[in-house]
Protein backbone atom coordinates (compact mmCIF):
# COMPACT_ATOMS: atom_id res chain seq x y z
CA UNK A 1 -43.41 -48.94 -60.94
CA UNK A 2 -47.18 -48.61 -60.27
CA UNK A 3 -47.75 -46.48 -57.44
CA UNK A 4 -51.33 -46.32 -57.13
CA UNK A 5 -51.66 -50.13 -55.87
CA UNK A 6 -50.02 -51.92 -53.50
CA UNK A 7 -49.36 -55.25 -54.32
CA UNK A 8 -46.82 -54.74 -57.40
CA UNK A 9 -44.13 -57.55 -57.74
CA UNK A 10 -41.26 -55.79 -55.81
CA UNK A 11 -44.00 -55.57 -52.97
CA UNK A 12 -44.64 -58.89 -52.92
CA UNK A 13 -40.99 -60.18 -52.77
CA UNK A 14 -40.68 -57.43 -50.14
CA UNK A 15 -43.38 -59.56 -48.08
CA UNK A 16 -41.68 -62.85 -49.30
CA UNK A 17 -38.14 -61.90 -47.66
CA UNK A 18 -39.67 -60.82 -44.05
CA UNK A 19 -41.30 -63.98 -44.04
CA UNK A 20 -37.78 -65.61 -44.49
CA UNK A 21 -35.85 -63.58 -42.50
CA UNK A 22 -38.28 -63.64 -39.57
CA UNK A 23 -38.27 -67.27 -39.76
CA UNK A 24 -34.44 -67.53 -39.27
CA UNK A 25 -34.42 -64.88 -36.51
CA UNK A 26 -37.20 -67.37 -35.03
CA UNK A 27 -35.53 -70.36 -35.48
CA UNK A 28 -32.13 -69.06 -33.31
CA UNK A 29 -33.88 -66.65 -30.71
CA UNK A 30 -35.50 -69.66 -28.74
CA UNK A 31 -32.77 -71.86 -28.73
CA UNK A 32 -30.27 -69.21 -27.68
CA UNK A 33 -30.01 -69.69 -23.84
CA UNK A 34 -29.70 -73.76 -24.44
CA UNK A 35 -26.85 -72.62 -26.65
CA UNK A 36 -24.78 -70.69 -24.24
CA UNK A 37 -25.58 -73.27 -21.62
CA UNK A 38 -23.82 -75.64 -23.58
CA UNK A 39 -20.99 -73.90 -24.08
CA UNK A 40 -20.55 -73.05 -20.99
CA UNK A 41 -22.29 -70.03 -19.76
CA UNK A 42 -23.93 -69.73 -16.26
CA UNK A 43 -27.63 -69.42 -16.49
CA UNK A 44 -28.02 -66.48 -14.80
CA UNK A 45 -25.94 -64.55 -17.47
CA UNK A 46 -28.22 -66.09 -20.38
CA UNK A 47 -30.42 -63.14 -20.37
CA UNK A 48 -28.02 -60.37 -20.21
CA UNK A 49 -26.00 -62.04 -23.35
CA UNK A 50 -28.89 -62.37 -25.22
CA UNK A 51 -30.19 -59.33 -24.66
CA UNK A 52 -26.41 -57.52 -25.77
CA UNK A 53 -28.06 -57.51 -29.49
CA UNK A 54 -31.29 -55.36 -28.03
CA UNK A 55 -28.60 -53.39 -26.54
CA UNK A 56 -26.73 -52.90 -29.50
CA UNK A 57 -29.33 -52.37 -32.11
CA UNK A 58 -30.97 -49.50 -29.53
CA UNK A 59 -27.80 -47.61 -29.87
CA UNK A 60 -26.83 -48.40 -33.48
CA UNK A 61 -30.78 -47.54 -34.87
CA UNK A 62 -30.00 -43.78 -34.93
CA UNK A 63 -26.96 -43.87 -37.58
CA UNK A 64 -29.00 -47.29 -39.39
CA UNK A 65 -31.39 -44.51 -39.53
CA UNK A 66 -29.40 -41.96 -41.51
CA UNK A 67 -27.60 -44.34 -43.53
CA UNK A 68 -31.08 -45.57 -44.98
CA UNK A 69 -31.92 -41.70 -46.00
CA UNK A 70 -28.32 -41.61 -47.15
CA UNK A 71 -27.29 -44.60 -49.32
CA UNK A 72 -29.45 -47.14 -51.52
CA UNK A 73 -31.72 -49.02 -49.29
CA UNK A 74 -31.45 -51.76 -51.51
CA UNK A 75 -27.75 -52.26 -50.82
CA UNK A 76 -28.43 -51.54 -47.26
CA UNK A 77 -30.56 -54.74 -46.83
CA UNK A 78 -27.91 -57.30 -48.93
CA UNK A 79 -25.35 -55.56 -46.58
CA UNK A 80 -27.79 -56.76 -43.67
CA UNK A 81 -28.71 -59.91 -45.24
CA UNK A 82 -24.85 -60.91 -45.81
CA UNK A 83 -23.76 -59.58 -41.88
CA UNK A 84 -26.08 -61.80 -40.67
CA UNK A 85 -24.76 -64.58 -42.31
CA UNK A 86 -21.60 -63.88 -40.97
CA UNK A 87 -22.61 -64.13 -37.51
CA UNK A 88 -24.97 -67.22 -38.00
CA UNK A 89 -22.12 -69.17 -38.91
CA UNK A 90 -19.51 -68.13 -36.60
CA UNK A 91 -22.51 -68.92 -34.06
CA UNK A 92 -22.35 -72.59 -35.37
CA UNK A 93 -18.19 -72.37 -34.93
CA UNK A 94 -18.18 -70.87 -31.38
CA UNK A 95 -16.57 -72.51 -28.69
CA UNK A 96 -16.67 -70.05 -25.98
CA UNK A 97 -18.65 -67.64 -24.25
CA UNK A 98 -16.56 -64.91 -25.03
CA UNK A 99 -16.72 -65.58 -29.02
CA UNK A 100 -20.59 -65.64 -28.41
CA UNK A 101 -20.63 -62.35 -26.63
CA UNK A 102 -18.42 -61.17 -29.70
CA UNK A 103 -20.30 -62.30 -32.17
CA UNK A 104 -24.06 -61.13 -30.27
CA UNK A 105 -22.86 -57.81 -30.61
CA UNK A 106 -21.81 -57.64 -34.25
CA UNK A 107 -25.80 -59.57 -34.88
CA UNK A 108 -27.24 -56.56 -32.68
CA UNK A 109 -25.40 -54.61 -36.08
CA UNK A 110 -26.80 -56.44 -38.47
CA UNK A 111 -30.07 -56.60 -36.94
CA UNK A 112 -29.99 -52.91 -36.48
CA UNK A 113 -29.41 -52.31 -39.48
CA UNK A 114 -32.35 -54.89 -41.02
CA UNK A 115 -35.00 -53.35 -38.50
CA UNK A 116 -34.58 -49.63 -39.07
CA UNK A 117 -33.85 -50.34 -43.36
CA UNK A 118 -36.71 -53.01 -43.99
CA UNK A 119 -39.55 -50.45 -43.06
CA UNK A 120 -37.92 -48.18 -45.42
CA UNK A 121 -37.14 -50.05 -47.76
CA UNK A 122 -40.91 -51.44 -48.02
CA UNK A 123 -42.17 -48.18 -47.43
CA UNK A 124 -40.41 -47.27 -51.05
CA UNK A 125 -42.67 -49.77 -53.08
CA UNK A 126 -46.01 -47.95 -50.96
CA UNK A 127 -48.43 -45.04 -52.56
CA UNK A 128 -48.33 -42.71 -49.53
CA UNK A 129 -51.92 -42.50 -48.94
CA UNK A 130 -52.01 -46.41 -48.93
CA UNK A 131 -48.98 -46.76 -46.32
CA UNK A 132 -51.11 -48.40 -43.38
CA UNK A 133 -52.30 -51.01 -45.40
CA UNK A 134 -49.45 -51.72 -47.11
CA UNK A 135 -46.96 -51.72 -43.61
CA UNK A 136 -49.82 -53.60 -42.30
CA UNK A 137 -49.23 -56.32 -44.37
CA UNK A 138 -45.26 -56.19 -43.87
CA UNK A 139 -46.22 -56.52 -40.04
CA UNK A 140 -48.41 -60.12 -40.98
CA UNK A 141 -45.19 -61.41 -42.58
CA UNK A 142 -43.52 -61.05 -39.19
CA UNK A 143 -46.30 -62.75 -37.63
CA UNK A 144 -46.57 -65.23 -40.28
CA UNK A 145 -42.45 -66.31 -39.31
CA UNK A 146 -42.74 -66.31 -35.49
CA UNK A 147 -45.56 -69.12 -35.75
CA UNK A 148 -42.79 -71.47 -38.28
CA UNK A 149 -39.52 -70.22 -37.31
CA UNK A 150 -39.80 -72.18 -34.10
CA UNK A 151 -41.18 -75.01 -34.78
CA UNK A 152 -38.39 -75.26 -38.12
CA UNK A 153 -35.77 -74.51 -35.46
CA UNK A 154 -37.43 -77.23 -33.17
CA UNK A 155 -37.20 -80.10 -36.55
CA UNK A 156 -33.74 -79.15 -37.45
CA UNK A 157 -32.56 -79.59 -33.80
CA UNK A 158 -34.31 -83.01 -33.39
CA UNK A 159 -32.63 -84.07 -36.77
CA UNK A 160 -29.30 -82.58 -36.96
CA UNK A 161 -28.14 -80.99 -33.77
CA UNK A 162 -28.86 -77.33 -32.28
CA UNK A 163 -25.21 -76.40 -34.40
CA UNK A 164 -27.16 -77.44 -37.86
CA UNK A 165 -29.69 -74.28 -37.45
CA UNK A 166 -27.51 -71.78 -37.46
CA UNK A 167 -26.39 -73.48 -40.71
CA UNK A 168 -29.94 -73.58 -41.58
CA UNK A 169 -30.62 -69.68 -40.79
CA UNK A 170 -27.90 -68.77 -42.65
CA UNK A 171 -29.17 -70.48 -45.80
CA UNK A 172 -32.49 -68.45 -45.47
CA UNK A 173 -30.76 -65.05 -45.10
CA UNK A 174 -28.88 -66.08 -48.29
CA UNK A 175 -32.04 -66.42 -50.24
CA UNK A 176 -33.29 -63.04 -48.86
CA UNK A 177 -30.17 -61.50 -50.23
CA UNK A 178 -30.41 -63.25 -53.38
CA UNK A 179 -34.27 -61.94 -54.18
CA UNK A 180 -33.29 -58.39 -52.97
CA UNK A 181 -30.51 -58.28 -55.35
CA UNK A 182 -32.73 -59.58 -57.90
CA UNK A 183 -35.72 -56.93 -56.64
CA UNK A 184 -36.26 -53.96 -59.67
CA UNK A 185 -35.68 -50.79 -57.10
CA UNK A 186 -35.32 -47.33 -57.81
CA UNK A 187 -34.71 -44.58 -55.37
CA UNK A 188 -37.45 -42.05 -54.95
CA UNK A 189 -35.01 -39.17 -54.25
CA UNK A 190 -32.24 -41.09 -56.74
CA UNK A 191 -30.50 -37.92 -58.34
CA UNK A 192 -31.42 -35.83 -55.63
CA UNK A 193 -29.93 -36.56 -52.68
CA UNK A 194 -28.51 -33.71 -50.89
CA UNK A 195 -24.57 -33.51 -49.59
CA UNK A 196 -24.95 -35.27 -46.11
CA UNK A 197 -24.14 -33.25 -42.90
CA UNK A 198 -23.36 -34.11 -39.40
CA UNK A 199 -26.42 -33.00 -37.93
CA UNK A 200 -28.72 -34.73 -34.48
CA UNK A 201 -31.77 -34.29 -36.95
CA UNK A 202 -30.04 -36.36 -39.28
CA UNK A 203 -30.23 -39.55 -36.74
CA UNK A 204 -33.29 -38.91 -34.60
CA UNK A 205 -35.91 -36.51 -35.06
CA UNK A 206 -36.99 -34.48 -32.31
CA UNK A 207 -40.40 -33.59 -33.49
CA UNK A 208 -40.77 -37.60 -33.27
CA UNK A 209 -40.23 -38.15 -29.37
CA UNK A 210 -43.47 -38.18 -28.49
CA UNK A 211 -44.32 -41.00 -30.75
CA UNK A 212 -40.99 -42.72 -29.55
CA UNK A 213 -42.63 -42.37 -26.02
CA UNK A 214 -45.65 -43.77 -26.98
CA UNK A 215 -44.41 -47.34 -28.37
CA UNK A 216 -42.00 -47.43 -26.17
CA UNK A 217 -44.79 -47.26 -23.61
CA UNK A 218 -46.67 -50.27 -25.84
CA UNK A 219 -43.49 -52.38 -26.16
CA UNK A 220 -42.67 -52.43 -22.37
CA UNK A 221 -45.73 -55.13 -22.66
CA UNK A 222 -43.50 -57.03 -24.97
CA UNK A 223 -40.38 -57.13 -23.01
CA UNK A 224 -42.34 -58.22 -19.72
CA UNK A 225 -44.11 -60.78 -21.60
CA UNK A 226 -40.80 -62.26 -23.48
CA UNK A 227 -39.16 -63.56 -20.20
CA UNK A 228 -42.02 -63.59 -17.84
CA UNK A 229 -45.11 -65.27 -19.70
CA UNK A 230 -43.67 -68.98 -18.82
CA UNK A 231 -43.29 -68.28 -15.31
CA UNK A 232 -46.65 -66.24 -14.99
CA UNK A 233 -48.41 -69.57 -16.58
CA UNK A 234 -46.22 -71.99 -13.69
CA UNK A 235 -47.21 -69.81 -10.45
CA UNK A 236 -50.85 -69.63 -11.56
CA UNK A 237 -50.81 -73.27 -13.08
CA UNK A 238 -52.50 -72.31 -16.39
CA UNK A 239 -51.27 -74.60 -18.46
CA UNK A 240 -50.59 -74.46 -22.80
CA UNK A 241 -49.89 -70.76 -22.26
CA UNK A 242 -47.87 -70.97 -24.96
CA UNK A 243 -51.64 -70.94 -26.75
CA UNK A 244 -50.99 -66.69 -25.97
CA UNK A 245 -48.62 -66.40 -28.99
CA UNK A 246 -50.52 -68.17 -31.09
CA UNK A 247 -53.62 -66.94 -30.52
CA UNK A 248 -52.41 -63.51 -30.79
CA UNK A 249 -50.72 -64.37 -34.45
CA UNK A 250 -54.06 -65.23 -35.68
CA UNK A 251 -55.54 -62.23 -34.17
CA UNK A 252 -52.66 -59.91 -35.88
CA UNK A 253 -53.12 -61.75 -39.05
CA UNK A 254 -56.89 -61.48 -39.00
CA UNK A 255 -56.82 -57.71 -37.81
CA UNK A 256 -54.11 -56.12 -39.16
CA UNK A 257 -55.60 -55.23 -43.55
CA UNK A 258 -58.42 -54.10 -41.37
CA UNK A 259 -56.98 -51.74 -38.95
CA UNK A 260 -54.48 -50.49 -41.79
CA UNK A 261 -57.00 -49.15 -43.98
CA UNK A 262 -59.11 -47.63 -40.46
CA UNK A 263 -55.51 -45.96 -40.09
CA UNK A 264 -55.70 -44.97 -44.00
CA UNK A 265 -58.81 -43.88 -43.87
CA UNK A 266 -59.81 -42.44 -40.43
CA UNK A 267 -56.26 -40.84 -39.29
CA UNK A 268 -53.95 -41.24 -37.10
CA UNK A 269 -55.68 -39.68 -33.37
CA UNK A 270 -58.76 -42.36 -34.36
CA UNK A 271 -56.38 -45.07 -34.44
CA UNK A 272 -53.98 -44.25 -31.46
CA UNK A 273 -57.09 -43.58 -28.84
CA UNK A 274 -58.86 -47.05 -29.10
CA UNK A 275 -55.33 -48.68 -29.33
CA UNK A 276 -54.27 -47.40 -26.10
CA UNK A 277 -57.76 -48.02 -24.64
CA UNK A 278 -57.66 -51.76 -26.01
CA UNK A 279 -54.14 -52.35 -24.65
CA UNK A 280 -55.42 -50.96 -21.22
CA UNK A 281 -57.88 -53.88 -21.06
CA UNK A 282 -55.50 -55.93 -21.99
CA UNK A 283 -53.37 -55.62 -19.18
CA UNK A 284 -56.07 -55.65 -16.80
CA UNK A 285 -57.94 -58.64 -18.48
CA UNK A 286 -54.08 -60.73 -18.29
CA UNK A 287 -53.05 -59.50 -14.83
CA UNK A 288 -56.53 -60.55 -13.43
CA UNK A 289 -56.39 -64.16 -15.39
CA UNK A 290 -56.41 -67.80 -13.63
CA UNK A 291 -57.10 -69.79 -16.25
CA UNK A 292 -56.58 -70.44 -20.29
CA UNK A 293 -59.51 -68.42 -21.26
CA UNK A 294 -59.11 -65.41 -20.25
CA UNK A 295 -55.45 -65.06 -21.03
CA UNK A 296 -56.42 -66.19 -24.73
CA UNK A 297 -59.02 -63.19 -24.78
CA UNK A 298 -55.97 -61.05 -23.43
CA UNK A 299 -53.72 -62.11 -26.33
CA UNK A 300 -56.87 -60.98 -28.98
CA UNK A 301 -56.89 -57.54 -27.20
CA UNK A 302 -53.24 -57.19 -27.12
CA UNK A 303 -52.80 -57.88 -30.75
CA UNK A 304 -55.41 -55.48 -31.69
CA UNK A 305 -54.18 -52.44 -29.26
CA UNK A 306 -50.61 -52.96 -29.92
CA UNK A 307 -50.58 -54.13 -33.22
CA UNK A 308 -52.71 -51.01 -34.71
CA UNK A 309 -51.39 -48.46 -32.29
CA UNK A 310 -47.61 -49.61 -33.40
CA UNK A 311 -48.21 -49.37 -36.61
CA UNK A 312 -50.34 -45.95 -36.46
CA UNK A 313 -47.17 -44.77 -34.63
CA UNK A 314 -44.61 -45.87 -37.27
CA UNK A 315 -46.93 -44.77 -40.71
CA UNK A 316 -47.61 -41.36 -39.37
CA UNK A 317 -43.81 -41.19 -38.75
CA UNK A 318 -43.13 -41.62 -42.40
CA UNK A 319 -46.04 -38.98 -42.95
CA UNK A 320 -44.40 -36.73 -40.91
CA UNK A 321 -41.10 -36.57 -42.23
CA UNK A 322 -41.62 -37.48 -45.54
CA UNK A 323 -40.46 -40.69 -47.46
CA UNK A 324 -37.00 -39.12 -48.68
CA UNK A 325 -36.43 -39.32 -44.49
CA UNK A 326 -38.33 -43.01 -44.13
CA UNK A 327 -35.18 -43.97 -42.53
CA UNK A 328 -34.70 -41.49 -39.64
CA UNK A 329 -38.37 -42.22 -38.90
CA UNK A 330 -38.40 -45.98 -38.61
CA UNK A 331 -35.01 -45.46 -36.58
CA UNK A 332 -36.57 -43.57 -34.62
CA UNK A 333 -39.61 -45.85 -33.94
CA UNK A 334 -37.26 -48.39 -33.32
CA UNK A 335 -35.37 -46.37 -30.27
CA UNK A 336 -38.95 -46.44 -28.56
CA UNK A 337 -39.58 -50.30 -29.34
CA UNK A 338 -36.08 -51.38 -28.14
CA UNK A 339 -35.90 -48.96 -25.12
CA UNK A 340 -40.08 -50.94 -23.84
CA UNK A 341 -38.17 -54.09 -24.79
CA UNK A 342 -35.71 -53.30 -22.34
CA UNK A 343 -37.29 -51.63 -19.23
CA UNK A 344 -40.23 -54.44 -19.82
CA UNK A 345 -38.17 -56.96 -17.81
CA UNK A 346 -36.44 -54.56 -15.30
CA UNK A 347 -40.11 -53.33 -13.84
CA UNK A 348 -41.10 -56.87 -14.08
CA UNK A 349 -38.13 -58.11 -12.52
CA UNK A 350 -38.11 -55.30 -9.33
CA UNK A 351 -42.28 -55.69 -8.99
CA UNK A 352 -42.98 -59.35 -9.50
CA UNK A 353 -40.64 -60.19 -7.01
CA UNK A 354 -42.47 -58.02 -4.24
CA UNK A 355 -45.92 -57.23 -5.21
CA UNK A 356 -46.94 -60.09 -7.83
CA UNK A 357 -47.57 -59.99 -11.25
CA UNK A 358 -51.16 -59.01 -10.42
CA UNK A 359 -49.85 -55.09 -9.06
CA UNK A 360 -47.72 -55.51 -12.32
CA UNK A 361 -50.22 -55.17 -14.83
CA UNK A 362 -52.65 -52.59 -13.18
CA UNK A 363 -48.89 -50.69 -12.88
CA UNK A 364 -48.63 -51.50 -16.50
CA UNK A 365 -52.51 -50.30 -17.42
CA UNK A 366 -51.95 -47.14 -15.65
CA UNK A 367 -49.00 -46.08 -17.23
CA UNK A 368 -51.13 -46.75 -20.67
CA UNK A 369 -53.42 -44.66 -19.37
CA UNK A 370 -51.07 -42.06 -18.60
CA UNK A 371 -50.29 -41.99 -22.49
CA UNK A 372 -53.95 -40.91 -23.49
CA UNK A 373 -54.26 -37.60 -21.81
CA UNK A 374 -50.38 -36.85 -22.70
CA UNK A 375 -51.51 -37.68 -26.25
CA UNK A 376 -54.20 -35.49 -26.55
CA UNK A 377 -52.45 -32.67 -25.22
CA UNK A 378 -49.61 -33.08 -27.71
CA UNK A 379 -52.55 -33.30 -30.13
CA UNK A 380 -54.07 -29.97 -29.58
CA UNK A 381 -50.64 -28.59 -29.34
CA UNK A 382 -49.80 -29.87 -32.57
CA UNK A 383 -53.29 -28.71 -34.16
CA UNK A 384 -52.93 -24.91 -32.69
């Protein structure tokens, strides 16, 4: 394999398969709480059973973590590729809202075990002093699905019933497997991989929480905006606010080679700084918006803060610990990511309610403003 470039074949099918696989994700996630509606959940309880794969995956991302830095990562993703599977179509068979709750937790394995692995695996194809780029364009294949996953789960419903894209999902995850298996891959540490041992360090490394902190702190944006952007657009009637996602796709997709080589090139304190200071507008530009506009020039600002401070955060992981422990650090990452997902709607849920979502996002801002003098103390700690 040719390290010195990044877009080698085995790349490239890398980029191929999180297209796919993002796609499928896509195509269930929005029609999830229809689902359970229809089989007879309350729809109060919607949210908490979707959210049971979050859940799962934060607690399962530490040993998905080690088993990456332990076993072939190659074998790790068909294992993910074929658990999925599993649970799309036993979604298409179930009957009952326990079976759904059943199988939600065995996809919050799987999709453990995909997140943590996939950066990893990636990562493996990567010259090291090329990483930002080349996770930057990983990143734009995740965009590149959550603009068609949708709208393919939105034709297959209209067509063949909500039941057929499961089928459909499935399918996609099969063809992942099948180019993964058929992806040339060899270890870097093949032939050298020491005895494992029971260890913390081995699932989460400490020297790592304060980068853990720090996109958890981005992704708390995330989890408000996932169940509260819909109602924020009704109670200030801005209508197409859907236009947010989009918008910020083409931003990411636009932004993101650009911002990877800044991170290659400049480090990682002259990425983090101007991504925190970016997101900080952001809030205050959305929190302060009454009309289509302005919430479109939010979604720009929010995929250029998050998107380059995220990835800043998860390359000089890697850096840190060294690609023979890729997995630990993505795992890692991935604690802080599902952990914002998670306390996003809990804030939003206790301050909307009283103060509005106004007081939310200058809360929001100012705990993102918080991060930049804690960074730069951990910085000169870590420099001395």
């Amino acid at each position: 394999m040719n390290r010195n470039k990044i877009f080698t074949l085995p790349f490239l099918m890398v980029l191929l398969m999180s297209v796919i696989s993002g796609a499928a994700s896509y195509m269930v996630n929005p029609i999830l709480p229809a689902f359970l509606v229809s089989r007879g959940a309350p729809m109060e309880l919607t949210g908490i059973i979707s959210s049971l794969m979050s859940l799962v995956a934060l607690f399962g991302r530490p040993f998905s973590g080690a088993a990456s830095d332990r076993f072939n990562k190659k074998h790790l993703m068909i294992l993910s590729y074929v658990l999925s599977i599993v649970c799309l179509l036993l979604y298409s068979k179930a009957d009952t809202v326990l079976m759904i709750i059943f199988v939600r937790i065995l996809n919050g394995i799987a999709f453990s075990l995909s997140g943590t692995v996939s950066m990893a695996f990636g990562a493996d194809f990567l010259p090291l002093d090329r990483l930002g780029e080349g996770l930057s364009y990983i990143g734009i294949g995740t965009v590149v699905s959550t603009m068609i996953g949708p709208q393919l789960g939105d034709f297959i419903d209209e067509r063949f019933g909500m039941e057929q894209i499961f089928v459909w999902a499935s399918l996609l995850n099969l063809l992942c497997a099948i180019l993964t298996y058929l992806i040339p891959y060899q270890p870097r540490n093949a032939g050298n991989r020491k005895k494992f041992v029971f260890r913390f360090e081995n699932f989460f490394a400490p020297e790592l929480t304060m980068y853990v902190f720090l996109i958890g702190m981005l992704s708390i944006g995330n989890g408000i905006l996932l169940y509260y952007l819909k109602d924020f657009g009704n109670s200030r009637g801005i209508s197409g606010i859907s236009l947010f996602y989009t918008v910020g796709s083409i931003a990411t997709i636009l932004t993101k080679p650009f911002t990877g080589r800044w991170l290659d090139r400049k480090g990682t304190a002259w990425t983090i700084y101007p991504a925190f200071i970016i997101s900080i507008a952001f809030a205050l530009c959305f929190g302060r918006s009454y009309s289509l506009i302005p919430v479109l020039i939010a979604s720009v600002l929010k995929a250029i803060g998050q998107g380059s401070g995220s990835s800043a955060i998860q390359v000089d992981s890697v850096r840190k610990l060294g690609l023979d422990h890729s997995g630990v650090a993505s795992g890692s990452c991935y604690i802080g990511m599902d952990l914002g997902n998670v306390l996003g709607p809990a804030i939003g849920a206790f301050v909307i309610s009283s103060k509005g979502y106004g007081v939310l996002f200058d809360i929001y801002a100012a705990m993102l403003a918080l991060c930049i003098p804690v960074y730069w103390l951990y910085s000169r700690k870590r420099s001395s």
